[in-house]
C-alpha atoms as a PDB file:
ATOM      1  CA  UNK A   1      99.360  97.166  69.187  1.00  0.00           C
ATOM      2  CA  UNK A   2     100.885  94.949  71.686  1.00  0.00           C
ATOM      3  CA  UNK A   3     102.467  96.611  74.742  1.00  0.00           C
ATOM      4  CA  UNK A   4     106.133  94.865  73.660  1.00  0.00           C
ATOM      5  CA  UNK A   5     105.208  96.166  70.213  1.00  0.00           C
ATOM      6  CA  UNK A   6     105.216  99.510  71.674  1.00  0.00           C
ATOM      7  CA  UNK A   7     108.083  99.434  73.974  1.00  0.00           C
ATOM      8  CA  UNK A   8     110.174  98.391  70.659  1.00  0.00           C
ATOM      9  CA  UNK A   9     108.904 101.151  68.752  1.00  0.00           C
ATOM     10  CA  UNK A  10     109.933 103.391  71.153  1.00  0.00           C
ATOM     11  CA  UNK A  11     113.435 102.179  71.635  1.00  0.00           C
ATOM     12  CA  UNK A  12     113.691 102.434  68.540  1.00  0.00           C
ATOM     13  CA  UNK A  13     112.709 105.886  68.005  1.00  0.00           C
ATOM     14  CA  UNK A  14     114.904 106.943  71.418  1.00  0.00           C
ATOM     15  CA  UNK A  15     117.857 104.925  69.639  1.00  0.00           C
ATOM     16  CA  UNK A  16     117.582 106.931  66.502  1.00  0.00           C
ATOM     17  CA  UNK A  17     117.217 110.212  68.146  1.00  0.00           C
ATOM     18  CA  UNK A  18     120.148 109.332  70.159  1.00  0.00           C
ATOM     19  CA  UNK A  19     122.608 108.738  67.924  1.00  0.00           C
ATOM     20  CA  UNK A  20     121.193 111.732  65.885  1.00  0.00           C
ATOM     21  CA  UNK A  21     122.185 114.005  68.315  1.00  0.00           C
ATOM     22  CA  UNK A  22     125.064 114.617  70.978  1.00  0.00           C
ATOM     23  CA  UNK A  23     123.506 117.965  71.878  1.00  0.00           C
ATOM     24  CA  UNK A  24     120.868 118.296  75.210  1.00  0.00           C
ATOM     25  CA  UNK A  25     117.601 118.088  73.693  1.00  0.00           C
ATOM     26  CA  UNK A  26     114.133 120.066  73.629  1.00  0.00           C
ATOM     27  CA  UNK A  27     111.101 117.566  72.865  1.00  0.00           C
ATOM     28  CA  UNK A  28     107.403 118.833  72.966  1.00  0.00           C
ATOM     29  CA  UNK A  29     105.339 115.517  73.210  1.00  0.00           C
ATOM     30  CA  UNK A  30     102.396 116.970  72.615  1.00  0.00           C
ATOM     31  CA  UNK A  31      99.559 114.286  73.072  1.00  0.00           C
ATOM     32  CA  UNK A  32     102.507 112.363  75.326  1.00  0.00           C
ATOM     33  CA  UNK A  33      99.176 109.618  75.197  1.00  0.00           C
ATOM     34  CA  UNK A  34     101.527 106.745  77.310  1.00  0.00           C
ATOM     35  CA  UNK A  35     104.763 108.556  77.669  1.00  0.00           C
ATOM     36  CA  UNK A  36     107.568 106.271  76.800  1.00  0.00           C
ATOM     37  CA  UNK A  37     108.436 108.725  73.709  1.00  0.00           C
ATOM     38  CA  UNK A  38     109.622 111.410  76.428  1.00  0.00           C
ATOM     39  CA  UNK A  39     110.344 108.947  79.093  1.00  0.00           C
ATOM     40  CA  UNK A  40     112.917 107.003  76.647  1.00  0.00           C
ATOM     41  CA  UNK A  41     114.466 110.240  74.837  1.00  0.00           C
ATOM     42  CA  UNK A  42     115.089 111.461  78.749  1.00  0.00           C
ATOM     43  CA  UNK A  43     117.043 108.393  79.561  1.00  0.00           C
ATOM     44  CA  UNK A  44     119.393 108.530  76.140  1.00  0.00           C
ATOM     45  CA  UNK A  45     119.771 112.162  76.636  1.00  0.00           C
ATOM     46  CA  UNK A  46     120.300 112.887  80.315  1.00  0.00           C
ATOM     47  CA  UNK A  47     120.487 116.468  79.506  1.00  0.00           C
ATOM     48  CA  UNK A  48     117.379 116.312  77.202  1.00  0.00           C
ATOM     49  CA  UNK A  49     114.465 118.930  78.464  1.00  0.00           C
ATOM     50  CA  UNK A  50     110.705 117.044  77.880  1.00  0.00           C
ATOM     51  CA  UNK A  51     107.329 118.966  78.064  1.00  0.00           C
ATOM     52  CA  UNK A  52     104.700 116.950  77.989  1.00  0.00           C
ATOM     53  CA  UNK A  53     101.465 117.807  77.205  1.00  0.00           C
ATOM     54  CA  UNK A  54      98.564 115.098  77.603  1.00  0.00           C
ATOM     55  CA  UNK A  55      94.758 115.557  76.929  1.00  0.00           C
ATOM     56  CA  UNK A  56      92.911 112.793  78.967  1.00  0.00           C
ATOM     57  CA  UNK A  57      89.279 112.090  80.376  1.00  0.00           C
ATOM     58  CA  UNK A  58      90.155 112.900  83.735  1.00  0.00           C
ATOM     59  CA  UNK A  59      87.697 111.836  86.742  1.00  0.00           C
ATOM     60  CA  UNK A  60      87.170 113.568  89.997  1.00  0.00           C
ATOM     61  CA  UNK A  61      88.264 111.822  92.987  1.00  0.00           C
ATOM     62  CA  UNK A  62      85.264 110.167  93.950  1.00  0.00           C
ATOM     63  CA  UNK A  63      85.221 108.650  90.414  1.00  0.00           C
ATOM     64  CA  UNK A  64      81.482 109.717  88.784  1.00  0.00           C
ATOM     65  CA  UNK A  65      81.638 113.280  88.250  1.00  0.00           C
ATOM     66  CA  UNK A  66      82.130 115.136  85.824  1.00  0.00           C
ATOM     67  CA  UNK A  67      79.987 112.943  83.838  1.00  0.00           C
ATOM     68  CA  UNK A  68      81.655 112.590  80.645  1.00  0.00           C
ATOM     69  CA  UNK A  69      85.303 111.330  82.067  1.00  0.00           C
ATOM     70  CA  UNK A  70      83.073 109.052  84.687  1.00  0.00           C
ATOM     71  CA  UNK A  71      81.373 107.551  81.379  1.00  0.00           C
ATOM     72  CA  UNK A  72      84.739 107.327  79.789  1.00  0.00           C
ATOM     73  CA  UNK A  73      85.766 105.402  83.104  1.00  0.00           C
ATOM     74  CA  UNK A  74      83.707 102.670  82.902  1.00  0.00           C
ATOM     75  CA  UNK A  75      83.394 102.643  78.954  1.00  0.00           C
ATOM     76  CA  UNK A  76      87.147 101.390  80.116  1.00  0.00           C
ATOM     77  CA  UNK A  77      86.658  99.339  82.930  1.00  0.00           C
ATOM     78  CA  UNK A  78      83.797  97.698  80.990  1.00  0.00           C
ATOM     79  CA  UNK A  79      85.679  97.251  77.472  1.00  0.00           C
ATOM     80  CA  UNK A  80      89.606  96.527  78.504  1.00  0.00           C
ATOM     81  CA  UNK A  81      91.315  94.359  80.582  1.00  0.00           C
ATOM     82  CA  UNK A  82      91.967  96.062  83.923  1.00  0.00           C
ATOM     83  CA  UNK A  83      90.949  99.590  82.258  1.00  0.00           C
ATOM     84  CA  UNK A  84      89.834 102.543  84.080  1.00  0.00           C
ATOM     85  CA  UNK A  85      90.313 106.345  83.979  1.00  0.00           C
ATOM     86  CA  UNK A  86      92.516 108.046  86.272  1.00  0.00           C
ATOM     87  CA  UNK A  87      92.498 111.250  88.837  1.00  0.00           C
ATOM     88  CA  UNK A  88      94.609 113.531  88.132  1.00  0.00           C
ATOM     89  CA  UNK A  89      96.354 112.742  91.681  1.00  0.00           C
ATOM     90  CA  UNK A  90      97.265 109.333  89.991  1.00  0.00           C
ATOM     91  CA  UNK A  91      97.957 110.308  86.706  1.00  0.00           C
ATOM     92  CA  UNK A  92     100.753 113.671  88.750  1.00  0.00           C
ATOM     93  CA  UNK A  93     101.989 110.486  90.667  1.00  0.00           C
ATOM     94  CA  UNK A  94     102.916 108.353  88.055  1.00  0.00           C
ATOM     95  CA  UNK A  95     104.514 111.421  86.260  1.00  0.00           C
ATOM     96  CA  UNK A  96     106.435 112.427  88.848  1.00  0.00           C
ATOM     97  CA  UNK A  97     107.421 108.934  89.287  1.00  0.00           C
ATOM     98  CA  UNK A  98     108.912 109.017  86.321  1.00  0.00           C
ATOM     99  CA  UNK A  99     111.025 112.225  86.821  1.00  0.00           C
ATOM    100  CA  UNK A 100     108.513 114.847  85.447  1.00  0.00           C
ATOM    101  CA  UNK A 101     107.895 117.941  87.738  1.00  0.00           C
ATOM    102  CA  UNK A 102     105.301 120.609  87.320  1.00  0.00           C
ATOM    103  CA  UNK A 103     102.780 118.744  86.620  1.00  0.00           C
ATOM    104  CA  UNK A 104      99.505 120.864  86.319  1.00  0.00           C
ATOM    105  CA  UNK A 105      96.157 120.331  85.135  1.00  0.00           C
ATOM    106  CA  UNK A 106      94.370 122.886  82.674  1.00  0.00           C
ATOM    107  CA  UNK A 107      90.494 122.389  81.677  1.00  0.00           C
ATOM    108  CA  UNK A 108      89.877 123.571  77.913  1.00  0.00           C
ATOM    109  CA  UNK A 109      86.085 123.874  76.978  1.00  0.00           C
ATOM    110  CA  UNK A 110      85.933 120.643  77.004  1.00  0.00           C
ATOM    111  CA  UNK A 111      85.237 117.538  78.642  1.00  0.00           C
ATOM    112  CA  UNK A 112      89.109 116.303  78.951  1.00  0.00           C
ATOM    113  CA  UNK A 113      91.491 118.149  81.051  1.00  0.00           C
ATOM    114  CA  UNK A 114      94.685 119.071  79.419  1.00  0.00           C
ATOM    115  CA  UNK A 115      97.843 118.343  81.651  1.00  0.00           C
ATOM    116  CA  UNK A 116     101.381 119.455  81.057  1.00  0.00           C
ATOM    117  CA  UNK A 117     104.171 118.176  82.824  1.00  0.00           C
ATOM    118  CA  UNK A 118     108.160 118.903  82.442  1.00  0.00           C
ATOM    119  CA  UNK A 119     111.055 116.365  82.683  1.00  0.00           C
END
């Protein structure tokens, strides 16, 4: 789906929400994938309350261990424009950018990590 595709989608969903409710809200985005869901819902609902809870291939730092998110890494370097597979420093940084705080990473049995983040 094309990223304008998806930002329209999610206005819309943030729009209906909205308008559903005058209450503060409590949204579990559970598989929060890009975030705008949460992200968008926060910024109609200023009092709304997001957890966030994302299950990624997360690389170390030095970008080739452990080996299944490093082969996930360049499966997405090598097949998408631009792609790649981020640390979890990037991936806390671009939450907290975007007002989520908390942010802590959790590693199931597994290869991905499991990351939860509140807003």
């Amino acid at each position: 789906m094309p990223r304008t595709a998806v930002y329209a989608e999610t206005q819309a969903i943030a729009d209906l929400v909205a308008e559903s409710s005058t209450e503060a809200l409590k949204v579990l985005d559970i598989a929060a994938g890009h975030g705008l869901f949460g992200i968008t819902i926060a910024q109609r609902n200023v009092r709304a309350e997001i957890v966030a809870v994302v299950l990624e291939f997360v690389p170390n730092a030095d970008r080739v261990s452990p080996p299944v998110p490093a082969r996930f890494s360049l499966t997405m370097l090598a097949g998408t424009p631009g792609g790649d597979a981020y640390t979890f420093a990037e991936l806390r940084q671009r939450l907290e950018g975007a007002g989520f705080s908390n942010v802590s990473a959790h590693a199931p049995p597994t290869p991905e990590t499991i990351m939860l983040a509140e807003k």
